[in-house]
Structures are given as structure tokens and as C-alpha cells.
PDB file of N, CA and C in Angstrom:
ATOM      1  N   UNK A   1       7.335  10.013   6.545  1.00  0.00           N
ATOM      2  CA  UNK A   1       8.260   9.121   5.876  1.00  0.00           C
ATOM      3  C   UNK A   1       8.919   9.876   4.737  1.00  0.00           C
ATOM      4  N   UNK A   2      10.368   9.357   4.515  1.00  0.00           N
ATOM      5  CA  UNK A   2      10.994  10.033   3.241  1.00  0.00           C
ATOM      6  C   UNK A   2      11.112   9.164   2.323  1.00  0.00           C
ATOM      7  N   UNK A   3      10.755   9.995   0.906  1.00  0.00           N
ATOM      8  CA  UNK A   3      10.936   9.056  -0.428  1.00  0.00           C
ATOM      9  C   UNK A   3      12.473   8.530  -0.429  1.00  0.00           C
ATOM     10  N   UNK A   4      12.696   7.432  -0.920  1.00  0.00           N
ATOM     11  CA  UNK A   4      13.599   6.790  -0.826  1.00  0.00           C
ATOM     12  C   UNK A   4      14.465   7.426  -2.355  1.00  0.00           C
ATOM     13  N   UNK A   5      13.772   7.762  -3.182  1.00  0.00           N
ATOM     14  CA  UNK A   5      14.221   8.022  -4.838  1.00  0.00           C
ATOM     15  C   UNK A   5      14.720   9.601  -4.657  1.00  0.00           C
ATOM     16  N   UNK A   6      13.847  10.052  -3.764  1.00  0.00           N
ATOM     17  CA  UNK A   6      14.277  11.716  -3.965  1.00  0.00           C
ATOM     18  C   UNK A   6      14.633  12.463  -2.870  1.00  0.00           C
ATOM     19  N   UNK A   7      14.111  12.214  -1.525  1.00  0.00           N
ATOM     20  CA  UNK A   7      14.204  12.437  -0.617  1.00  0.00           C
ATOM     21  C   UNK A   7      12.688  13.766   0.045  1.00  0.00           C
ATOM     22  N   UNK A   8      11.978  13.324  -0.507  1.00  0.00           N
ATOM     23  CA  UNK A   8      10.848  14.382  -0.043  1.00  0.00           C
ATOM     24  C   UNK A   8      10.220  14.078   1.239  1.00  0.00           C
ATOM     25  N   UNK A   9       9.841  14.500   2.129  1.00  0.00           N
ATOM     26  CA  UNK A   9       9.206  14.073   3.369  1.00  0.00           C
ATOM     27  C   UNK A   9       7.195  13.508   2.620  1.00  0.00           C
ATOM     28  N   UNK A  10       7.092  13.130   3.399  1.00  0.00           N
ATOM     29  CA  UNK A  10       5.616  12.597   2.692  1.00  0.00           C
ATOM     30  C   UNK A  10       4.386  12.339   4.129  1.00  0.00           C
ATOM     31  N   UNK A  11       3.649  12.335   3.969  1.00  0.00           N
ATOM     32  CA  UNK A  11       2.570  11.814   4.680  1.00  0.00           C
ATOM     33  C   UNK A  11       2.619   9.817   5.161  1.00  0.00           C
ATOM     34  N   UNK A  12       2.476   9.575   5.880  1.00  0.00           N
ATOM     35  CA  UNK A  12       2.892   7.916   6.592  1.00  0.00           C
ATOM     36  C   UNK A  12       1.658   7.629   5.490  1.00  0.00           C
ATOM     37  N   UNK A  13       0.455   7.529   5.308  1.00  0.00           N
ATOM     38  CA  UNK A  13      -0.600   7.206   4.569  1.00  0.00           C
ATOM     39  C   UNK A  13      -0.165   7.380   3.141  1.00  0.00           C
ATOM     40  N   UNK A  14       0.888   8.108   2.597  1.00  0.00           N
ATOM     41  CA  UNK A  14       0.732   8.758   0.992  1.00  0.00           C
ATOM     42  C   UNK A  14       0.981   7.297  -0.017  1.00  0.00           C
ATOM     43  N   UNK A  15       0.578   6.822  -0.972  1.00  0.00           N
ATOM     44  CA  UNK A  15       0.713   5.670  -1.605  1.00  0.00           C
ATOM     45  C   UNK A  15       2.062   5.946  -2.618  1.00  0.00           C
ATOM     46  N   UNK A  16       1.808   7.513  -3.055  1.00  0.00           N
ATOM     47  CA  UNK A  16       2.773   7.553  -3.888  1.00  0.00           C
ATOM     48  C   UNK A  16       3.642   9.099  -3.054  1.00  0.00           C
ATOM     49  N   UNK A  17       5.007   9.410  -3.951  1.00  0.00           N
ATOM     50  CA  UNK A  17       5.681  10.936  -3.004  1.00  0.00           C
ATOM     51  C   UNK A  17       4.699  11.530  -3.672  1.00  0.00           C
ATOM     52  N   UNK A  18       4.643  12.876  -2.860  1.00  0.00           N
ATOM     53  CA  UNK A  18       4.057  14.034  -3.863  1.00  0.00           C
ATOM     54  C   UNK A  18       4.854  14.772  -4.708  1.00  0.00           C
ATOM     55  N   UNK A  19       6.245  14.531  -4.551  1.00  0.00           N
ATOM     56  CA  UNK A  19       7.138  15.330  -5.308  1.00  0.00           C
ATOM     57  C   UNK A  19       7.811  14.619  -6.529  1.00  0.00           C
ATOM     58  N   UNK A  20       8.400  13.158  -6.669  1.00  0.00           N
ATOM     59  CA  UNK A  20       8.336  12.456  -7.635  1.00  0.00           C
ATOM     60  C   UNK A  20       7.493  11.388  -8.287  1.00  0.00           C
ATOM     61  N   UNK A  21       6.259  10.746  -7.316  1.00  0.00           N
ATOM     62  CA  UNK A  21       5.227   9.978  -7.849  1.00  0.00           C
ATOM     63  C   UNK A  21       5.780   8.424  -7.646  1.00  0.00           C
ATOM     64  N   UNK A  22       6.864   8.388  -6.829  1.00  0.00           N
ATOM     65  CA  UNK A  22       7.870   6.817  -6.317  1.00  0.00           C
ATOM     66  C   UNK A  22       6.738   6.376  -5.878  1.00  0.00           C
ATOM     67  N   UNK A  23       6.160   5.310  -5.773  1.00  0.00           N
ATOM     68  CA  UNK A  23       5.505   4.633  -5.283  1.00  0.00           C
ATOM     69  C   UNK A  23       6.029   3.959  -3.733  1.00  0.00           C
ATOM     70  N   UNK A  24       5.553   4.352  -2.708  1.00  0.00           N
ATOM     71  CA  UNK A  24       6.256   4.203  -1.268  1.00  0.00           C
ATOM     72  C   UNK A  24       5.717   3.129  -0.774  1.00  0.00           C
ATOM     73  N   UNK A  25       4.712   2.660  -0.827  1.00  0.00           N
ATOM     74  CA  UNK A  25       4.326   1.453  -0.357  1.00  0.00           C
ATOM     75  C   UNK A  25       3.071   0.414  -1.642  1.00  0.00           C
ATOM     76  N   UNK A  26       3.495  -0.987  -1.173  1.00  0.00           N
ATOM     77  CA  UNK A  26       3.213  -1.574  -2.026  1.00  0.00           C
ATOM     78  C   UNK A  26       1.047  -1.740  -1.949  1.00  0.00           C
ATOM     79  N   UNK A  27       0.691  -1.943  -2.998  1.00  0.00           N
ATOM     80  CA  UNK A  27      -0.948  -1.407  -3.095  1.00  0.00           C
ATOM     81  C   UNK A  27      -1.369  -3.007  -2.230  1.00  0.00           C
ATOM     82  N   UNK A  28      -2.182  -2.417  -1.114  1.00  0.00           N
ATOM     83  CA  UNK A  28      -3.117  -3.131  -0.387  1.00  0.00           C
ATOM     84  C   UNK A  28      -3.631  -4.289  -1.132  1.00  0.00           C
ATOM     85  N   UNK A  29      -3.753  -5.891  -0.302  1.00  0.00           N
ATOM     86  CA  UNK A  29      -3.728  -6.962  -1.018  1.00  0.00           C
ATOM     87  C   UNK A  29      -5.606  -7.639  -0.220  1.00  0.00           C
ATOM     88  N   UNK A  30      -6.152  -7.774  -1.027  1.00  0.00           N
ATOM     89  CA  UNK A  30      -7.449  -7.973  -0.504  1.00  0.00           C
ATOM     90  C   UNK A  30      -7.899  -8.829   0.462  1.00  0.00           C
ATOM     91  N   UNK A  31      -8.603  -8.650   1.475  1.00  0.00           N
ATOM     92  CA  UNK A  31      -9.196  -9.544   2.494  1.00  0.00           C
ATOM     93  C   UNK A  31      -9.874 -10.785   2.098  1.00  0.00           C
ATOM     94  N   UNK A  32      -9.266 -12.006   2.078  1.00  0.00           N
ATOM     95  CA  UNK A  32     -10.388 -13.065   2.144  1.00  0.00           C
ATOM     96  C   UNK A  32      -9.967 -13.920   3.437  1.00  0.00           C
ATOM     97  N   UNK A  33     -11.618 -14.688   2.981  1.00  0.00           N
ATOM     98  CA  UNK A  33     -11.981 -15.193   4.958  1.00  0.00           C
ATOM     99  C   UNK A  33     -12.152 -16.488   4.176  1.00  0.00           C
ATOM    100  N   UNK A  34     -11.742 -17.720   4.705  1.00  0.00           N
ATOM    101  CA  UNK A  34     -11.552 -18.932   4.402  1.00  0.00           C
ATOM    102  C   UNK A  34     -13.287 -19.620   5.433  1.00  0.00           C
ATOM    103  N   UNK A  35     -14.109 -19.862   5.140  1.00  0.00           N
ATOM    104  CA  UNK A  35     -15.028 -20.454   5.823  1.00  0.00           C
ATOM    105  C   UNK A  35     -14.911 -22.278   5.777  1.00  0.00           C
ATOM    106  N   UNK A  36     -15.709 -22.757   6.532  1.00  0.00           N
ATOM    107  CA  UNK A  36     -16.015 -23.788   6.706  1.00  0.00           C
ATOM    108  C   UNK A  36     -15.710 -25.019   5.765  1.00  0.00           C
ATOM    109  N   UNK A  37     -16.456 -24.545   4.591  1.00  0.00           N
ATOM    110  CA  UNK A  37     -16.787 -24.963   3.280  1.00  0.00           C
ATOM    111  C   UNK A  37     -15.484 -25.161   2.451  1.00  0.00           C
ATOM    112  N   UNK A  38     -14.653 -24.497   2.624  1.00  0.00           N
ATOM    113  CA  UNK A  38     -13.383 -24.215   1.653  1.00  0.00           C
ATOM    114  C   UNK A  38     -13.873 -23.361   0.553  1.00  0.00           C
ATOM    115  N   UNK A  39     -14.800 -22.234   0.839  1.00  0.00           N
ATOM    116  CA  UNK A  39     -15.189 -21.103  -0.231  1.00  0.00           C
ATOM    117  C   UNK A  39     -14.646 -19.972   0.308  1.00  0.00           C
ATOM    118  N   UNK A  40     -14.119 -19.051  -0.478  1.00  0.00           N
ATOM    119  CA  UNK A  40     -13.913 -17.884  -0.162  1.00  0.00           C
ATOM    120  C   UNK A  40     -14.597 -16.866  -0.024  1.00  0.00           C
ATOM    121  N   UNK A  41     -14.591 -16.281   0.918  1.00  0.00           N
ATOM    122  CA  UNK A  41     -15.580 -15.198   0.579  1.00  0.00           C
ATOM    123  C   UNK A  41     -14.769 -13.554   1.270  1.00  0.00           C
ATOM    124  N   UNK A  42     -15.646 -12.446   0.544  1.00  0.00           N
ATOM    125  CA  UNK A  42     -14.599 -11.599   0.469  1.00  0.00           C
ATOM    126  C   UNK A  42     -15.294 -10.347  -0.213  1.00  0.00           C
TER     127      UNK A  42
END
């Protein structure tokens, strides 16, 4: 994938470029599992 800010090629996995530090994808949003109960758990 290419940074959108600078144009560096990057790794599909990289969170941030390695060449300007753009942040390429937004940070992973946590797993919760809705049970029975209406409790979350997680």
C-alpha cells in the first residue's frame, strides 16, 4: 500500500508509513461478544 501524505510504498500490515509516520489505517476496535445475559464479555 502507498502512503497517501507522501507517497512511500509500505507493508499492507504497517499501522503507520515508515517514511513519514501518516497513520494508514485506523487502530483496531476491540472484540466484544454480547451473551445471553446482556453482559459483555471480552
Amino acid at each position: 500500500m502507498f502512503c497517501p501524505k507522501c507517497g512511500q510504498q509500505n507493508l499492507e500490515n504497517n499501522f503507520r508509513c515508515t517514511r513519514c509516520g501518516f497513520v494508514l489505517h485506523d487502530p483496531a476496535q476491540p472484540q466484544y461478544v454480547v451473551t445471553d445475559d446482556n453482559t459483555l464479555a471480552g
